[in-house]
Protein backbone atom coordinates (compact mmCIF):
# COMPACT_ATOMS: atom_id res chain seq x y z
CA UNK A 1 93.20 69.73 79.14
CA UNK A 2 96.37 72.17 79.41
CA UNK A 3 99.01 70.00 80.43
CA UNK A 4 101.57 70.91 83.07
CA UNK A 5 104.72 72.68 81.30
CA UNK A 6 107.33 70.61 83.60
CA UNK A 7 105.84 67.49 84.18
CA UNK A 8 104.11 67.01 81.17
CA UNK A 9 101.90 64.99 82.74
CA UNK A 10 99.16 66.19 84.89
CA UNK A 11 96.65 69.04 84.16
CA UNK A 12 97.79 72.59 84.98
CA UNK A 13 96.27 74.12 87.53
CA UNK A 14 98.55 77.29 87.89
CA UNK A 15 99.55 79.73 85.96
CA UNK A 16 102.81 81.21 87.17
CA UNK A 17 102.93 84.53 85.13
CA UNK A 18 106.70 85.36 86.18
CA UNK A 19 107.67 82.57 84.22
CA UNK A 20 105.00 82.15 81.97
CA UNK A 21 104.58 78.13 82.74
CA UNK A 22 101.57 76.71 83.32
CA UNK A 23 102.20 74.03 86.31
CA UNK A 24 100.37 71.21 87.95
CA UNK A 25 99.72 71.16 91.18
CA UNK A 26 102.48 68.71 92.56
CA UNK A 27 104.77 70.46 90.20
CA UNK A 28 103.63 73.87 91.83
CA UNK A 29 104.56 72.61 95.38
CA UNK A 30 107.55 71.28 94.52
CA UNK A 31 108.67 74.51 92.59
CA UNK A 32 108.01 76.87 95.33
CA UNK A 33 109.38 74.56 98.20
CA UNK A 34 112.62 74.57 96.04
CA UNK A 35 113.16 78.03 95.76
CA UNK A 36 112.65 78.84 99.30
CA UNK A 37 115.26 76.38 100.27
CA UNK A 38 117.45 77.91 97.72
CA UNK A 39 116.68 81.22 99.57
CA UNK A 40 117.57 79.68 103.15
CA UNK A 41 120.57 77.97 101.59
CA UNK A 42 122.10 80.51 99.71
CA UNK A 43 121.76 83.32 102.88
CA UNK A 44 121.98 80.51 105.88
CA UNK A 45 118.85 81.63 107.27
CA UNK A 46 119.13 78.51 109.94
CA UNK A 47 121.25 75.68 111.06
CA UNK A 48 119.66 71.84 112.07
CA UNK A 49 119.82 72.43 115.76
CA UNK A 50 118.46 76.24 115.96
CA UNK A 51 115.27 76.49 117.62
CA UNK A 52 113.08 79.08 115.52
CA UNK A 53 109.69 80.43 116.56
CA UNK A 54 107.24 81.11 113.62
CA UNK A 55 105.26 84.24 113.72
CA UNK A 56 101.70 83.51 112.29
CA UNK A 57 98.49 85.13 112.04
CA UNK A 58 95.86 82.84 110.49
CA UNK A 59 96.15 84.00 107.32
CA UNK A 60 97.36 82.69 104.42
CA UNK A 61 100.97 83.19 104.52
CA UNK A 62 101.05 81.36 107.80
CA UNK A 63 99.77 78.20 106.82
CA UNK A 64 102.25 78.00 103.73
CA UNK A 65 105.54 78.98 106.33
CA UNK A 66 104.07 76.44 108.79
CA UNK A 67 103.89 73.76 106.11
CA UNK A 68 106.95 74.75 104.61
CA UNK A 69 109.44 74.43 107.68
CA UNK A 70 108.24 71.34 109.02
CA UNK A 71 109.31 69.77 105.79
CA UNK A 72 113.08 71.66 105.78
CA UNK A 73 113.25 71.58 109.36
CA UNK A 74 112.94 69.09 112.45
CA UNK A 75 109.23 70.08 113.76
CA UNK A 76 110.61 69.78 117.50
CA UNK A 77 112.90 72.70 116.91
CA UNK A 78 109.47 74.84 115.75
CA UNK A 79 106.99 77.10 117.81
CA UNK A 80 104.59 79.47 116.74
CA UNK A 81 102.73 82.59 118.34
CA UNK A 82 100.37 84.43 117.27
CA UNK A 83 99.48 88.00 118.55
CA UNK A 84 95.55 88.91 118.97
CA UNK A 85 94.99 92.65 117.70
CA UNK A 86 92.07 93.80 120.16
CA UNK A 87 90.39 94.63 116.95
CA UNK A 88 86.49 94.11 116.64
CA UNK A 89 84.64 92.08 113.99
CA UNK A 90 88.49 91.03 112.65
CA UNK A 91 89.74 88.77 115.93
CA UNK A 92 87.99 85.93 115.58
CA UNK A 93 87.97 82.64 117.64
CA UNK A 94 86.95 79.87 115.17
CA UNK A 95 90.31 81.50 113.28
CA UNK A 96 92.01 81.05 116.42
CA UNK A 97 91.06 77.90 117.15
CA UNK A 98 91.90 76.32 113.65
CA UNK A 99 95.21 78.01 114.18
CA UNK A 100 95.77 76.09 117.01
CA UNK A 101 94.39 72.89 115.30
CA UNK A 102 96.60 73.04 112.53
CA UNK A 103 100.07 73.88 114.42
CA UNK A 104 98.94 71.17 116.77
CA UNK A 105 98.70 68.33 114.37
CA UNK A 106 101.70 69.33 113.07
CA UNK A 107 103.47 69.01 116.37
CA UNK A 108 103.83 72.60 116.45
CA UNK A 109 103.71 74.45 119.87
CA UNK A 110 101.93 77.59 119.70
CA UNK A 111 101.76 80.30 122.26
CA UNK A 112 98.56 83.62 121.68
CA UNK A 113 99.63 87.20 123.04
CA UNK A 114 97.36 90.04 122.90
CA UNK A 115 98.16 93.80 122.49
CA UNK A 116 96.55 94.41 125.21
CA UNK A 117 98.83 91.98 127.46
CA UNK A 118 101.81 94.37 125.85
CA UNK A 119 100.98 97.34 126.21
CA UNK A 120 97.56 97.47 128.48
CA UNK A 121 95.28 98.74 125.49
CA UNK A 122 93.91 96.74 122.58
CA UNK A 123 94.49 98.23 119.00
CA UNK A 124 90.79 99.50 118.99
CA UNK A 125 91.58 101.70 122.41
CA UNK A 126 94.37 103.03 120.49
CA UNK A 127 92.79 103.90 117.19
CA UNK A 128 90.26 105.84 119.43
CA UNK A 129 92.61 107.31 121.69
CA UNK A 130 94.06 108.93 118.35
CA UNK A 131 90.72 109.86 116.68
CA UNK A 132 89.92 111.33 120.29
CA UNK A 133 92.85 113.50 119.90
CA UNK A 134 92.95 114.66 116.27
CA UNK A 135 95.83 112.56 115.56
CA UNK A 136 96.55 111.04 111.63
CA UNK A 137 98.12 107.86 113.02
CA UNK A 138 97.05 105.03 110.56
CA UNK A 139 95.72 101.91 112.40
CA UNK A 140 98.20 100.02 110.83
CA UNK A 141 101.19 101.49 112.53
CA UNK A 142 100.10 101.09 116.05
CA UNK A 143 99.40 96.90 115.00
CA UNK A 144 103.01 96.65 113.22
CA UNK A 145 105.01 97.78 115.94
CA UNK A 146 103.04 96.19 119.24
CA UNK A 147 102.59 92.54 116.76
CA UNK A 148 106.50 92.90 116.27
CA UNK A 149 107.10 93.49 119.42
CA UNK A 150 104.97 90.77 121.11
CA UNK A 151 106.73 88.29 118.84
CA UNK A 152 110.22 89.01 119.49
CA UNK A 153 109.13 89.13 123.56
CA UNK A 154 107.96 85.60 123.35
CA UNK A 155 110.80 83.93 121.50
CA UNK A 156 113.29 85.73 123.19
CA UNK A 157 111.65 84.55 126.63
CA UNK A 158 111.20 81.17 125.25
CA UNK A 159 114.85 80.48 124.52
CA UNK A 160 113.98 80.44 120.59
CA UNK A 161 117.35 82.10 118.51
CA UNK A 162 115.56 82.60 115.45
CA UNK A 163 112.06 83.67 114.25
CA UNK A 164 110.73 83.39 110.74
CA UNK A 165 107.88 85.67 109.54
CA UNK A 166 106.02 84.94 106.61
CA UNK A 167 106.78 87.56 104.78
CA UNK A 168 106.04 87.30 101.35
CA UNK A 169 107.92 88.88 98.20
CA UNK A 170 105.01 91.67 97.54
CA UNK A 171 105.60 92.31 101.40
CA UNK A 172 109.42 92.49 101.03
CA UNK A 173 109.21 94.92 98.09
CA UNK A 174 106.74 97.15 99.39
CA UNK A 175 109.01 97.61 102.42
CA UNK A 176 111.99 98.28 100.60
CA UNK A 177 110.37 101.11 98.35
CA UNK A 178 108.89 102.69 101.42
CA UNK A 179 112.74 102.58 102.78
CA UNK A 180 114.09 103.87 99.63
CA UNK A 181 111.17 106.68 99.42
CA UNK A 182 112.01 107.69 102.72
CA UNK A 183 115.64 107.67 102.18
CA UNK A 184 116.15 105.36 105.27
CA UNK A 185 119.43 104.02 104.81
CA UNK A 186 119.76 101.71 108.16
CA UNK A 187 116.38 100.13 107.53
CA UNK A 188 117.69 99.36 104.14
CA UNK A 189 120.77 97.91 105.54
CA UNK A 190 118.24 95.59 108.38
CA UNK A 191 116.20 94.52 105.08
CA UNK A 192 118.65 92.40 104.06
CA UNK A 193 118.63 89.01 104.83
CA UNK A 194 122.80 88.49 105.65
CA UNK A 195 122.23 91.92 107.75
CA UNK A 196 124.06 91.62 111.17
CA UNK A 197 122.40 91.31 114.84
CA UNK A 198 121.66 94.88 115.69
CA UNK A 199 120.95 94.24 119.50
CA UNK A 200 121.14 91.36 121.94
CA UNK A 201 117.68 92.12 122.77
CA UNK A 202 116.35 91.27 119.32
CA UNK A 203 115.98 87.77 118.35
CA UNK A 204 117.14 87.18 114.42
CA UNK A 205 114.45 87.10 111.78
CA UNK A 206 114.40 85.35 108.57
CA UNK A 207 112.34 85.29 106.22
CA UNK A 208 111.93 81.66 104.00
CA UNK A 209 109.12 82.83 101.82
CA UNK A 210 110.69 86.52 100.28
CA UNK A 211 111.15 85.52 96.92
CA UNK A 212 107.29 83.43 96.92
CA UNK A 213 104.89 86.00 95.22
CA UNK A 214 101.61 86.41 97.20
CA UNK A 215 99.59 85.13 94.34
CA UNK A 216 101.62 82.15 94.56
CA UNK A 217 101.02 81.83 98.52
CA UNK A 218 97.24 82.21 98.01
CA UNK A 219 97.56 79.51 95.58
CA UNK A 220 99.64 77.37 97.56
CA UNK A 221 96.88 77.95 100.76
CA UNK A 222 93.79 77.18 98.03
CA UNK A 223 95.04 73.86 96.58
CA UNK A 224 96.61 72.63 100.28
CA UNK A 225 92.34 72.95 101.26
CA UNK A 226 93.65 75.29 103.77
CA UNK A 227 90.67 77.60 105.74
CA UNK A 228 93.06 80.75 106.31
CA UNK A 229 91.42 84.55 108.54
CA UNK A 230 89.17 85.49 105.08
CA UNK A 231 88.28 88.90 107.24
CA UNK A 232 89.41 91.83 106.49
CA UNK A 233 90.41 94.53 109.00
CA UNK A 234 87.95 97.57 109.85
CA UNK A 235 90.81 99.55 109.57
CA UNK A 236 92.20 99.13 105.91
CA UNK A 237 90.61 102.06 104.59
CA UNK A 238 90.92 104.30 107.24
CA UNK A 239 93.84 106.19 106.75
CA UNK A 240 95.26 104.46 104.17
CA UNK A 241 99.45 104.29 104.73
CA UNK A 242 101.80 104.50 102.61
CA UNK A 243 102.30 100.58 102.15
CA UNK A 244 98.93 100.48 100.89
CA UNK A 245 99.36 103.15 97.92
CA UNK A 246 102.93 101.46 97.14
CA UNK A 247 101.21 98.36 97.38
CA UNK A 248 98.81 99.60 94.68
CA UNK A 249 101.33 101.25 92.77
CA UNK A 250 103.45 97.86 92.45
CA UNK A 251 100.53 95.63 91.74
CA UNK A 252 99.61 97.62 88.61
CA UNK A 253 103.85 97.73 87.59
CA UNK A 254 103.42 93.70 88.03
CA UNK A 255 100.84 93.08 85.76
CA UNK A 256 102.06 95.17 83.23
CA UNK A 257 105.74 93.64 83.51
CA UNK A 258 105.20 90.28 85.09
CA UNK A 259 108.66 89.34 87.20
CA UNK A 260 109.60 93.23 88.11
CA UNK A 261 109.14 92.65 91.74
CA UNK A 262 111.09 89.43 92.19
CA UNK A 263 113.91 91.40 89.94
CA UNK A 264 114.00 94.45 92.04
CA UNK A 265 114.11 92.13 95.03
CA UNK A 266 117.36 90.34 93.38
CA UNK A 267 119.02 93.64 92.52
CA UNK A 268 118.49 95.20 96.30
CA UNK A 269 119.82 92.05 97.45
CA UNK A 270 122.88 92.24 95.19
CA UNK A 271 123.99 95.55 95.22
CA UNK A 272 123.31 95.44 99.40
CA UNK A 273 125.18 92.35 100.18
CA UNK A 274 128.51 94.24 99.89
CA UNK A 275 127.48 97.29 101.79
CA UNK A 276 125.58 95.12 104.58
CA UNK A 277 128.62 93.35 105.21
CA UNK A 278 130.75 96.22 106.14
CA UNK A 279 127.69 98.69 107.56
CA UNK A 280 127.27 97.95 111.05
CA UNK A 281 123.56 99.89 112.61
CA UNK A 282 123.44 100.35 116.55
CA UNK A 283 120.39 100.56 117.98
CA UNK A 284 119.50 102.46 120.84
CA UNK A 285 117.45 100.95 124.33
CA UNK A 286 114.20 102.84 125.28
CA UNK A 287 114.93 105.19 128.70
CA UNK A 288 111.07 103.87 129.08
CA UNK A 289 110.88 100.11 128.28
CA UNK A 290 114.00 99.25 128.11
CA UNK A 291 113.50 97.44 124.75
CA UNK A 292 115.15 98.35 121.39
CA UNK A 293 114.93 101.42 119.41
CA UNK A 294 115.84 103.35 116.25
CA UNK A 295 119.15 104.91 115.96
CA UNK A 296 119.13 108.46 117.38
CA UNK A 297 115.62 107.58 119.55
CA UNK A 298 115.86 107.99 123.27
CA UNK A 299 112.28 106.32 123.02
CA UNK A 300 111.12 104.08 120.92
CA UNK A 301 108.33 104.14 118.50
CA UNK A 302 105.66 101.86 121.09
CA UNK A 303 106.54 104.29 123.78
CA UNK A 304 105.67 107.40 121.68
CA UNK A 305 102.55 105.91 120.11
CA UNK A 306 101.25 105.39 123.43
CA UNK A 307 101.89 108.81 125.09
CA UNK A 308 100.76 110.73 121.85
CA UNK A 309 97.18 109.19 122.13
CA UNK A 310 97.66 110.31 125.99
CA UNK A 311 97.63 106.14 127.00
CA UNK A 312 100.87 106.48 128.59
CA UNK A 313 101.30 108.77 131.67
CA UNK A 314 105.17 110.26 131.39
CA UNK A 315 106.64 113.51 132.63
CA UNK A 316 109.34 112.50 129.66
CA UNK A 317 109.17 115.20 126.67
């Protein structure tokens, strides 16, 4: 039996490769819930009496934020929602339902949006919409931007001042190449987690578990006996997106040089904490919806999806 490289005690049952330690499982909990509360700590992600709304999906990543914050934080400040895709064969409502179960048990209100409530279309009607019209708009865009959107809609009609994503540190680094690739200097500056509040209209986000690798969250999910979504969407390999071949491209970086991804993540957060601090981005409101857009967009990305694929009737050009 390996024994557990902090502890010395109990058998290892992970193998943490960015360290190289080989950790039990109590050890394994306790080492990830420290470092996220380092994270919150050292960038003041919340205070005690903030009311923060949890955006979760049913997958993996969920169940570790929801467990996570009702341990740092009272579970009466906490809500969840969840936004339903419209997406056949992925939305499914024994997922749904355990969702529900597990946020309820933990005294965790949870409210379920569709896309289709948003915008009038599911994500499927989109997708075909597109296809019908010769468009190359991956699948994956039009669920980002109406799931984002959904989320900050309910917690900013709820009263909630915060929302926390479960973002994990692959995520975080895949999003902050793209932004680098694309030379996208305000959505580098809105990465950061001490960035300021860009509109009144937006509800903060933070992120607790950025710096917890997604092997470590699928870990985490396995030994809690959680039952996360196990589906995978239709759409993954149509049109793959660029997340998907930097996701690829990172993966194979991280196994060659375990820890590159949580010290690229350090460095961006270093070298960006001055510049955030003085860079101020304005967003623009949407002459259609009225909700928050890109600098230098008189529309904003949901608006133009949806008149593209010919789903929204507008004069506006």
């Amino acid at each position: 039996m390996v024994k557990c490289d902090i502890c010395g005690l109990r058998e290892a049952v992970v193998y943490q490769r960015h360290t190289g330690r080989r950790l039990c499982k109590e050890c394994f909990f306790k080492d990830v819930l420290e470092r996220v509360l380092n994270e919150v700590k050292r960038y003041e992600m919340f205070k005690d009496n903030d009311k923060i709304m949890l955006a979760v999906s049913g997958g993996k990543d969920s169940y570790v934020l929801m467990n996570i914050m009702t341990q740092i934080h009272d579970p009466s400040k906490l809500g969840a929602v969840t936004i339903v895709e419209g997406i056949k064969g992925y939305n499914r409502v024994e997922d749904l339902d355990q969702l529900r179960a597990y946020a309820k048990d933990h005294g965790i209100d949870i409210v379920v949006v569709s896309v289709k409530e948003l915008s009038g279309y599911t994500v499927d009607e989109m997708v075909e919409n597109s296809i019908g019209k010769g468009l190359k708009i991956s699948p994956c865009t039009f669920c980002g931007i109406y799931r984002r959107r959904g989320i900050n809609l309910v917690a900013r009609s709820l009263g909630y001042n915060k929302v926390a994503t479960a973002h994990n540190l692959d995520d975080e680094v895949q999003t902050l190449v793209i932004n680098m690739l694309r030379g996208d200097e305000a959505r580098l500056i809105m990465l950061h987690p001490k960035r300021r509040r860009f509109s009144e209209l937006f509800v903060p986000k933070i992120k607790p578990l950025r710096k917890i690798y997604e092997y470590e969250t699928a870990r985490y999910a396995y030994l809690k006996g959680y039952k996360p979504q196990i589906y995978e969407c239709p759409y993954l390999n149509m049109m793959p997106s660029l997340r998907s071949k930097i996701r690829d491209i990172l993966y194979r970086l991280e196994e060659e040089r375990p820890g590159s991804l949580l010290k690229l993540l350090e460095e961006y957060d270093k070298l960006f904490e001055k510049e955030v601090e003085k860079r101020e981005v304005k967003l623009n409101t949407c002459i259609i919806c009225g909700e928050p857009t890109s600098p230098g967009r008189r529309v904003c990305k949901a608006c133009e999806l949806l008149i593209k694929t010919g789903l929204l009737d507008t004069s506006l050009k």
